[in-house]
PDB file of N, CA and C in Angstrom:
ATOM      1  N   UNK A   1      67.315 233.850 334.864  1.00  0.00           N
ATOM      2  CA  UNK A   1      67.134 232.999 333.708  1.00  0.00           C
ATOM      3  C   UNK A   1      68.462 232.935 332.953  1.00  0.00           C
ATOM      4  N   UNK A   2      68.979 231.658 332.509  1.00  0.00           N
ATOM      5  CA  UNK A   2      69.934 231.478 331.764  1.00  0.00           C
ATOM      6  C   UNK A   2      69.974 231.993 330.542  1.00  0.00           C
ATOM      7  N   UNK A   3      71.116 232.397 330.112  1.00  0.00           N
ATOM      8  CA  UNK A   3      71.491 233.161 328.383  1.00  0.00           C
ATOM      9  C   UNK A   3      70.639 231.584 327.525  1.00  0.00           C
ATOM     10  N   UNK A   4      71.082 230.684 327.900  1.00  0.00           N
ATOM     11  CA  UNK A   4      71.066 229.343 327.261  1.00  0.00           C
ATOM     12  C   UNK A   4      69.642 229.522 326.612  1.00  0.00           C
ATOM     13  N   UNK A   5      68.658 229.204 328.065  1.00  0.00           N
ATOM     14  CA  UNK A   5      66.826 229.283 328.472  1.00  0.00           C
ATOM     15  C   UNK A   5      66.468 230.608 327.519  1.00  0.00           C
ATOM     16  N   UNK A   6      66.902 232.007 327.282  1.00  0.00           N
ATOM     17  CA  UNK A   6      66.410 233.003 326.402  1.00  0.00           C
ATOM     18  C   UNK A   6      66.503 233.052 325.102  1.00  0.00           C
ATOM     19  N   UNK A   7      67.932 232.446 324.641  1.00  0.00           N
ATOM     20  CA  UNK A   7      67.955 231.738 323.013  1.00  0.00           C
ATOM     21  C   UNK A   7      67.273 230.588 323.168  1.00  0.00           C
ATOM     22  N   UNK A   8      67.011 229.644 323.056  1.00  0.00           N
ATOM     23  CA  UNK A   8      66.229 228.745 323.428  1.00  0.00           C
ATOM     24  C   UNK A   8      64.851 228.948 322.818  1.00  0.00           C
ATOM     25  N   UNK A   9      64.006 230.219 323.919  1.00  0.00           N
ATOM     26  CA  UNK A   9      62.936 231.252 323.478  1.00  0.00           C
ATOM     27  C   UNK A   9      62.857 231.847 322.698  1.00  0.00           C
ATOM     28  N   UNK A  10      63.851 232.390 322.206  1.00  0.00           N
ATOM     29  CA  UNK A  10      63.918 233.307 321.052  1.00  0.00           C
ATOM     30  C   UNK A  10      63.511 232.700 319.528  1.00  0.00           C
ATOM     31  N   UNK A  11      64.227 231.351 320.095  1.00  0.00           N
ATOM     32  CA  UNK A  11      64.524 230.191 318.662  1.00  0.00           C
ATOM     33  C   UNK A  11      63.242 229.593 318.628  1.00  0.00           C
ATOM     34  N   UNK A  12      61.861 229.136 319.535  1.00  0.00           N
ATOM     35  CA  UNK A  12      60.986 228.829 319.624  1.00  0.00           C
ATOM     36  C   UNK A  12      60.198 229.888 318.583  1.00  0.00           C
ATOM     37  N   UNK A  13      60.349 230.830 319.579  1.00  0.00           N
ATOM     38  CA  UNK A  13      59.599 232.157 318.892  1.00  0.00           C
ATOM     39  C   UNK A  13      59.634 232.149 317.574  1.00  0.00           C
ATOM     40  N   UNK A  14      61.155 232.406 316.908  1.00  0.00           N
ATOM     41  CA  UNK A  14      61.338 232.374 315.379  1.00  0.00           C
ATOM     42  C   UNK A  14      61.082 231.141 314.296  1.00  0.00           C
ATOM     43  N   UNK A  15      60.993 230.334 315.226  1.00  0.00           N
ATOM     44  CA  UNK A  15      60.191 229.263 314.653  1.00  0.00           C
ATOM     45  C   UNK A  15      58.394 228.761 314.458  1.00  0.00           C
ATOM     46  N   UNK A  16      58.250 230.089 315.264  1.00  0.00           N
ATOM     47  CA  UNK A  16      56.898 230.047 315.186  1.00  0.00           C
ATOM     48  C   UNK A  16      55.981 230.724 314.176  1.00  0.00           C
ATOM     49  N   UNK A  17      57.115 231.927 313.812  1.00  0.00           N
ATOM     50  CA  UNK A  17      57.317 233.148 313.132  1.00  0.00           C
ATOM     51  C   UNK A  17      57.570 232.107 311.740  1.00  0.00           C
ATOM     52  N   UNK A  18      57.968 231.553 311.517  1.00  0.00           N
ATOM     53  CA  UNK A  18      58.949 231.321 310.319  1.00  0.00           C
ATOM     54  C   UNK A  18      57.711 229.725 310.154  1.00  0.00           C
ATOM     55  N   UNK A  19      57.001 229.533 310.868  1.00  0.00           N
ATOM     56  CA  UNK A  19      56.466 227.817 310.204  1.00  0.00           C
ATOM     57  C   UNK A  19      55.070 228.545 309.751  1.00  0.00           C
ATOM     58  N   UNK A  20      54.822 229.671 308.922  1.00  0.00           N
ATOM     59  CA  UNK A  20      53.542 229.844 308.853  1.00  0.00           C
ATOM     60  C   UNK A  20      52.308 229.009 309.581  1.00  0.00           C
ATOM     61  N   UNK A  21      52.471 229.142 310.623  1.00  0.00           N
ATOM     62  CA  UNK A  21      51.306 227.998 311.568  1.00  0.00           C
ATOM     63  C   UNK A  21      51.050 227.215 311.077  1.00  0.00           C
ATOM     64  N   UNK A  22      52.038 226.022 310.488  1.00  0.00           N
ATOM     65  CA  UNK A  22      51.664 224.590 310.314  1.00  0.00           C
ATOM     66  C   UNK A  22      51.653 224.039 311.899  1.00  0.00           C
ATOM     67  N   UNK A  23      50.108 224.135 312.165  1.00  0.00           N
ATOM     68  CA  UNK A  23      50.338 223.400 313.245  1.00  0.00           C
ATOM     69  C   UNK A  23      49.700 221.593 313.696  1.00  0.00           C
ATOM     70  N   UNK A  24      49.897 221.025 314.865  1.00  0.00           N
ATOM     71  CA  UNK A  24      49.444 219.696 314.699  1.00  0.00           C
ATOM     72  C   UNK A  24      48.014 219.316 315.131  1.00  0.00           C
ATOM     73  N   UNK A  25      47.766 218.651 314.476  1.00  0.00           N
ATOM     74  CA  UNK A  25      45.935 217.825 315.034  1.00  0.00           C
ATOM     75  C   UNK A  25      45.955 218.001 316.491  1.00  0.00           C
ATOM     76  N   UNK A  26      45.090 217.788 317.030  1.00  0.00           N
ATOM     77  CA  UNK A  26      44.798 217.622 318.239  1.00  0.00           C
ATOM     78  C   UNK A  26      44.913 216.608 319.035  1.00  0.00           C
ATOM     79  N   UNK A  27      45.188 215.626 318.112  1.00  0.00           N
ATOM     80  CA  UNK A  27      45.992 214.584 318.799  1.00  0.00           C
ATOM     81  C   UNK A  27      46.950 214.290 319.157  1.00  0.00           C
ATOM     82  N   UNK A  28      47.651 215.059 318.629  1.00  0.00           N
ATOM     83  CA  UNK A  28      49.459 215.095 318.434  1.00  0.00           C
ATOM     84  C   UNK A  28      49.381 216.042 319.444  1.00  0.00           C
ATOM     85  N   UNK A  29      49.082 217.324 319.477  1.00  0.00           N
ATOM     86  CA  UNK A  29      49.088 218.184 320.467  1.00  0.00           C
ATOM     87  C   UNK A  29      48.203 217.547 322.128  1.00  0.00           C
ATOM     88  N   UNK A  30      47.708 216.675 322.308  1.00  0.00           N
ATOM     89  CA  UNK A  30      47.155 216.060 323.591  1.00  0.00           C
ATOM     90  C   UNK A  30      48.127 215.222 323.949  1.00  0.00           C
ATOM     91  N   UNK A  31      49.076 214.427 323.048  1.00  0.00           N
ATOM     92  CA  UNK A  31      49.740 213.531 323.198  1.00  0.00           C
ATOM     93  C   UNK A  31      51.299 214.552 323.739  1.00  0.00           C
ATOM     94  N   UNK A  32      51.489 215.278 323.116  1.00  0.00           N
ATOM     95  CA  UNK A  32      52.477 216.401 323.266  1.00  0.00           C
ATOM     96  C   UNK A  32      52.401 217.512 324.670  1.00  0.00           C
ATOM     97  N   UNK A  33      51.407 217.225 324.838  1.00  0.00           N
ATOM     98  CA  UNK A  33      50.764 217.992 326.141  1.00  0.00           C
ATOM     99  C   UNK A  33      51.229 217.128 327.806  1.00  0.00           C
ATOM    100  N   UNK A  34      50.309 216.025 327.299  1.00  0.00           N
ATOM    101  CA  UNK A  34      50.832 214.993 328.008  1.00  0.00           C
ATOM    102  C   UNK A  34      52.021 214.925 328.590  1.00  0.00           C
ATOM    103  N   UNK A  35      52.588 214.029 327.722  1.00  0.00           N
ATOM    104  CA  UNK A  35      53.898 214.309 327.979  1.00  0.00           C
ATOM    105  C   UNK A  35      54.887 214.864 328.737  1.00  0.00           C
ATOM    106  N   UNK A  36      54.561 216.142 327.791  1.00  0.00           N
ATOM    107  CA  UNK A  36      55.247 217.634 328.790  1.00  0.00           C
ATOM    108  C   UNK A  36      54.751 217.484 330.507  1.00  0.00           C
ATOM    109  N   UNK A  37      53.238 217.838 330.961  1.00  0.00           N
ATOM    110  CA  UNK A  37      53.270 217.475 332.047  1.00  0.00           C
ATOM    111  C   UNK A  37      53.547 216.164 333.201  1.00  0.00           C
ATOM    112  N   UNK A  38      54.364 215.196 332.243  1.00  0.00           N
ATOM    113  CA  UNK A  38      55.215 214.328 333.367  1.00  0.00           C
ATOM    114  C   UNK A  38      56.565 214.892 333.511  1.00  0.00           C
ATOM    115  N   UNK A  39      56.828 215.544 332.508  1.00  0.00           N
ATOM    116  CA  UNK A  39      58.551 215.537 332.390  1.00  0.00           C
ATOM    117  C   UNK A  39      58.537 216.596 333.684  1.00  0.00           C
ATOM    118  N   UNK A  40      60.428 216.221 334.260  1.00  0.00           N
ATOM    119  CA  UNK A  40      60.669 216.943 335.253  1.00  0.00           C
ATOM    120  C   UNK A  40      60.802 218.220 334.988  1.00  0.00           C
ATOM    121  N   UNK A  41      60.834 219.018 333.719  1.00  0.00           N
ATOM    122  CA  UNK A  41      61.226 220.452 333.119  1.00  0.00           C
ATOM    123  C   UNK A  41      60.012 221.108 333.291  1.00  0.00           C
ATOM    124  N   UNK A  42      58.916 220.308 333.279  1.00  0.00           N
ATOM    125  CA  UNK A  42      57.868 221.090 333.464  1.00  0.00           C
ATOM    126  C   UNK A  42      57.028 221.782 334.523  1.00  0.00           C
ATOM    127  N   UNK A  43      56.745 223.329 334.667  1.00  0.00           N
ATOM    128  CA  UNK A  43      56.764 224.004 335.690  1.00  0.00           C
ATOM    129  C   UNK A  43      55.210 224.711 335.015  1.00  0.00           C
ATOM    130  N   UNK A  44      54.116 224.528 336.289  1.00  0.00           N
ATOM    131  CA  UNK A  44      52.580 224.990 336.280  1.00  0.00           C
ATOM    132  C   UNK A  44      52.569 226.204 337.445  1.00  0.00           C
ATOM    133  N   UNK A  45      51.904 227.237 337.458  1.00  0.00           N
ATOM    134  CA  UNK A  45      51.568 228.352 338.116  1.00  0.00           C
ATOM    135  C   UNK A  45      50.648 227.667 338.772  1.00  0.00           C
ATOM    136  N   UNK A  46      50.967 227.948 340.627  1.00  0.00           N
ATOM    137  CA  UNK A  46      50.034 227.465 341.403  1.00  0.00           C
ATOM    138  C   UNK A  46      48.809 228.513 341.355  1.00  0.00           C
ATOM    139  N   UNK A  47      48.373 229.804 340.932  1.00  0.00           N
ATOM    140  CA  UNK A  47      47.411 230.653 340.561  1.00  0.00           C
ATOM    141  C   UNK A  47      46.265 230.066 339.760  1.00  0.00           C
ATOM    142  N   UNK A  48      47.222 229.329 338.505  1.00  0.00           N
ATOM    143  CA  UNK A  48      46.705 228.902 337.425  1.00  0.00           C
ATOM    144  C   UNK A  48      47.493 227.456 337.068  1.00  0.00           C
ATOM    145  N   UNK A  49      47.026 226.463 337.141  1.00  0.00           N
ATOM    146  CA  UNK A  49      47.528 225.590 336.478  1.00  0.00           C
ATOM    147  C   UNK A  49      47.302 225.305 334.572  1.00  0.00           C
ATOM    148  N   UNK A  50      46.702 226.114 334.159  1.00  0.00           N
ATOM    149  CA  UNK A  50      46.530 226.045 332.861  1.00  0.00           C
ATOM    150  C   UNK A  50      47.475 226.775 332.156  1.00  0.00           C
ATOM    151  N   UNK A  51      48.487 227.423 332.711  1.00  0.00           N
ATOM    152  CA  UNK A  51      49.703 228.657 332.770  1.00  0.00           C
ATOM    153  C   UNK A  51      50.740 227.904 332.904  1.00  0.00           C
ATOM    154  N   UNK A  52      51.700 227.381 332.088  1.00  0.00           N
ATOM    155  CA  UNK A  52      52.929 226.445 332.361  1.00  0.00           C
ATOM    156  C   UNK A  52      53.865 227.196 331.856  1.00  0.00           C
ATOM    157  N   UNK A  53      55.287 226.713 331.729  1.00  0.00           N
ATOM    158  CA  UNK A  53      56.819 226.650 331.102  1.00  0.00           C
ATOM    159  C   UNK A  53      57.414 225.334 331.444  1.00  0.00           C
ATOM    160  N   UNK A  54      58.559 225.406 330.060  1.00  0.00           N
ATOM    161  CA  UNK A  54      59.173 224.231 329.843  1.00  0.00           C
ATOM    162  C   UNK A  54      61.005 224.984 330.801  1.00  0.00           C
ATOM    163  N   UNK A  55      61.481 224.641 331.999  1.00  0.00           N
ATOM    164  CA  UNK A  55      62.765 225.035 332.217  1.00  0.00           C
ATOM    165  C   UNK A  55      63.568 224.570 331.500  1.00  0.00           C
ATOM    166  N   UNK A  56      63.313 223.854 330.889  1.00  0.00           N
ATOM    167  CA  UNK A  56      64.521 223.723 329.927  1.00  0.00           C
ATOM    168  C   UNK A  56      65.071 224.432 328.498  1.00  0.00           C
ATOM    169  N   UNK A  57      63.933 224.822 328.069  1.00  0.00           N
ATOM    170  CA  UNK A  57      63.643 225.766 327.236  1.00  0.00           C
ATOM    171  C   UNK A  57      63.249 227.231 327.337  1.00  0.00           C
ATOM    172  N   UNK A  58      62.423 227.209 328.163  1.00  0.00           N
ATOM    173  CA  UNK A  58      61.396 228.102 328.768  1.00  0.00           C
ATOM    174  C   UNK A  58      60.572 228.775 327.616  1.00  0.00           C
ATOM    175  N   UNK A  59      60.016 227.689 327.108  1.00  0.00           N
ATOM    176  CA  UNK A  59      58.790 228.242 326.519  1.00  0.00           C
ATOM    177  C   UNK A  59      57.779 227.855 327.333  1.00  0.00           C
ATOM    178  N   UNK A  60      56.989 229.080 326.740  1.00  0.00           N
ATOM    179  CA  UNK A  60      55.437 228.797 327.708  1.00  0.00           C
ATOM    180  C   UNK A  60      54.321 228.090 327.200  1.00  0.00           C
ATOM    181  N   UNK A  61      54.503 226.850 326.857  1.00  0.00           N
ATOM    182  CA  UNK A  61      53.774 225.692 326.132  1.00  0.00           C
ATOM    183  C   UNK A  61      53.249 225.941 324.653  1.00  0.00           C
ATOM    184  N   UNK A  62      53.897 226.809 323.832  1.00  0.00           N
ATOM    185  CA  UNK A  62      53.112 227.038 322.610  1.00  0.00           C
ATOM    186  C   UNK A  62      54.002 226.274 321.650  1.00  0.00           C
ATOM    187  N   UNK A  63      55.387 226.000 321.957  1.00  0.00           N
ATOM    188  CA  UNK A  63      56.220 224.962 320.976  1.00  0.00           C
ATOM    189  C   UNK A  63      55.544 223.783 320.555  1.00  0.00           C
ATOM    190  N   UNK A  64      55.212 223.175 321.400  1.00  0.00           N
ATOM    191  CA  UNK A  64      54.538 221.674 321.531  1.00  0.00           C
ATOM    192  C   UNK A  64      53.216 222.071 320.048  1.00  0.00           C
ATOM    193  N   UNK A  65      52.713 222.938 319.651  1.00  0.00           N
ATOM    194  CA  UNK A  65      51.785 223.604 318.820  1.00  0.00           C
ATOM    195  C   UNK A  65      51.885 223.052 317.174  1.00  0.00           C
ATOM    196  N   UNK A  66      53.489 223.455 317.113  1.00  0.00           N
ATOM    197  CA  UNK A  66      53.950 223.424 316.064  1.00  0.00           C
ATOM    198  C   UNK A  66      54.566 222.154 315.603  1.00  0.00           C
ATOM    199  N   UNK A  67      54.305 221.569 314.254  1.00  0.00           N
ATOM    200  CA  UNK A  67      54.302 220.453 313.474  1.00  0.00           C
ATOM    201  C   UNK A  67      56.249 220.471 313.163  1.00  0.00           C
ATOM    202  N   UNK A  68      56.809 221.434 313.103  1.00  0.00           N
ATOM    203  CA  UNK A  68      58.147 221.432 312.621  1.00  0.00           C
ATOM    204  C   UNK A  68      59.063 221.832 314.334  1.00  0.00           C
ATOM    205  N   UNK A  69      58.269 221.601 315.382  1.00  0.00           N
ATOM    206  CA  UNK A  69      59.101 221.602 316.764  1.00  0.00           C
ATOM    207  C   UNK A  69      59.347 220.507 317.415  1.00  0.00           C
ATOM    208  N   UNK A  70      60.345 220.169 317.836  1.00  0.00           N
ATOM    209  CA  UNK A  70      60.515 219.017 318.807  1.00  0.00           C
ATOM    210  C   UNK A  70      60.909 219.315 320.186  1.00  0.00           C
ATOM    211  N   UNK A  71      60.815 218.532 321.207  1.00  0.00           N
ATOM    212  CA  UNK A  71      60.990 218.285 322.774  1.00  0.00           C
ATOM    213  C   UNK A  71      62.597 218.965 322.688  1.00  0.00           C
ATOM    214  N   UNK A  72      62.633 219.935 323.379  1.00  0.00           N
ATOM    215  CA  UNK A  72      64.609 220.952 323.522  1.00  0.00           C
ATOM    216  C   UNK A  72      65.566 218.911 324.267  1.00  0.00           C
ATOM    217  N   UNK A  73      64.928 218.703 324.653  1.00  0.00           N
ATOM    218  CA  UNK A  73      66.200 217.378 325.729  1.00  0.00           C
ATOM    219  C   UNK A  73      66.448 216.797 324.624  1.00  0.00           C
ATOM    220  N   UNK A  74      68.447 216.481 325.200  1.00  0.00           N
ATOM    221  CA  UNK A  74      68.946 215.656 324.344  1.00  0.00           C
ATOM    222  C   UNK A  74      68.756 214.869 323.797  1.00  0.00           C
ATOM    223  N   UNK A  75      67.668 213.707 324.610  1.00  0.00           N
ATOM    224  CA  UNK A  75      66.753 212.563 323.953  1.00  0.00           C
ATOM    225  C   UNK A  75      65.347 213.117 323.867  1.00  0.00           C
ATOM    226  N   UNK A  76      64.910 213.632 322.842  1.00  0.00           N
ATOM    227  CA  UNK A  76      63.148 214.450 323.097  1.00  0.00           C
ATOM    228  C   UNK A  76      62.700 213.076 323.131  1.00  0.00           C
ATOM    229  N   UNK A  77      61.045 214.083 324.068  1.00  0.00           N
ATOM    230  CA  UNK A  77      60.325 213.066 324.511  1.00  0.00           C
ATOM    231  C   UNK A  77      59.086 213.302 323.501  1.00  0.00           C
ATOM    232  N   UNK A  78      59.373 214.052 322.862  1.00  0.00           N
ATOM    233  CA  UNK A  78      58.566 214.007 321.153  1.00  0.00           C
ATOM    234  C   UNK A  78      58.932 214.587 320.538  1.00  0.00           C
ATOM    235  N   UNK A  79      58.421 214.553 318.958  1.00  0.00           N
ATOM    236  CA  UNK A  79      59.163 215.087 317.945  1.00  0.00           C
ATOM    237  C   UNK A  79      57.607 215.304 317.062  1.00  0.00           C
TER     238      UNK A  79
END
């Protein structure tokens, strides 16, 4: 795993830490979900497909959660 991919995580994390769980409707989060599983960054456990990560980030789908996170790619594919 890249130094890049673990700050990345770390910064997810502390942002998760730090947004007192303002998190989004369920619409925003289906729409955010979505998404994620077209993009090419996105990686599902053949065990479990309900078990993902983002390689570009490498969070394990809980960013997408939060109301103050956006998509890590240079052009996000949400905000």
């Amino acid at each position: 795993m890249s130094n890049q991919i673990i700050q990345d995580y770390m910064s997810a994390q502390k942002q998760i830490l730090n947004s007192n769980l303002n998190l989004v409707d369920i619409n925003t989060w289906s729409v955010r979900l979505s998404t994620c599983k077209k993009c090419e960054y996105y990686e599902s456990y053949e065990q479990n497909k309900d078990i993902f990560k983002c390689n570009k980030c490498g969070c394990p789908g809980f960013k997408f959660l939060l109301q103050t996170a956006k998509c890590p790619l240079k052009k996000p594919k949400w905000r």
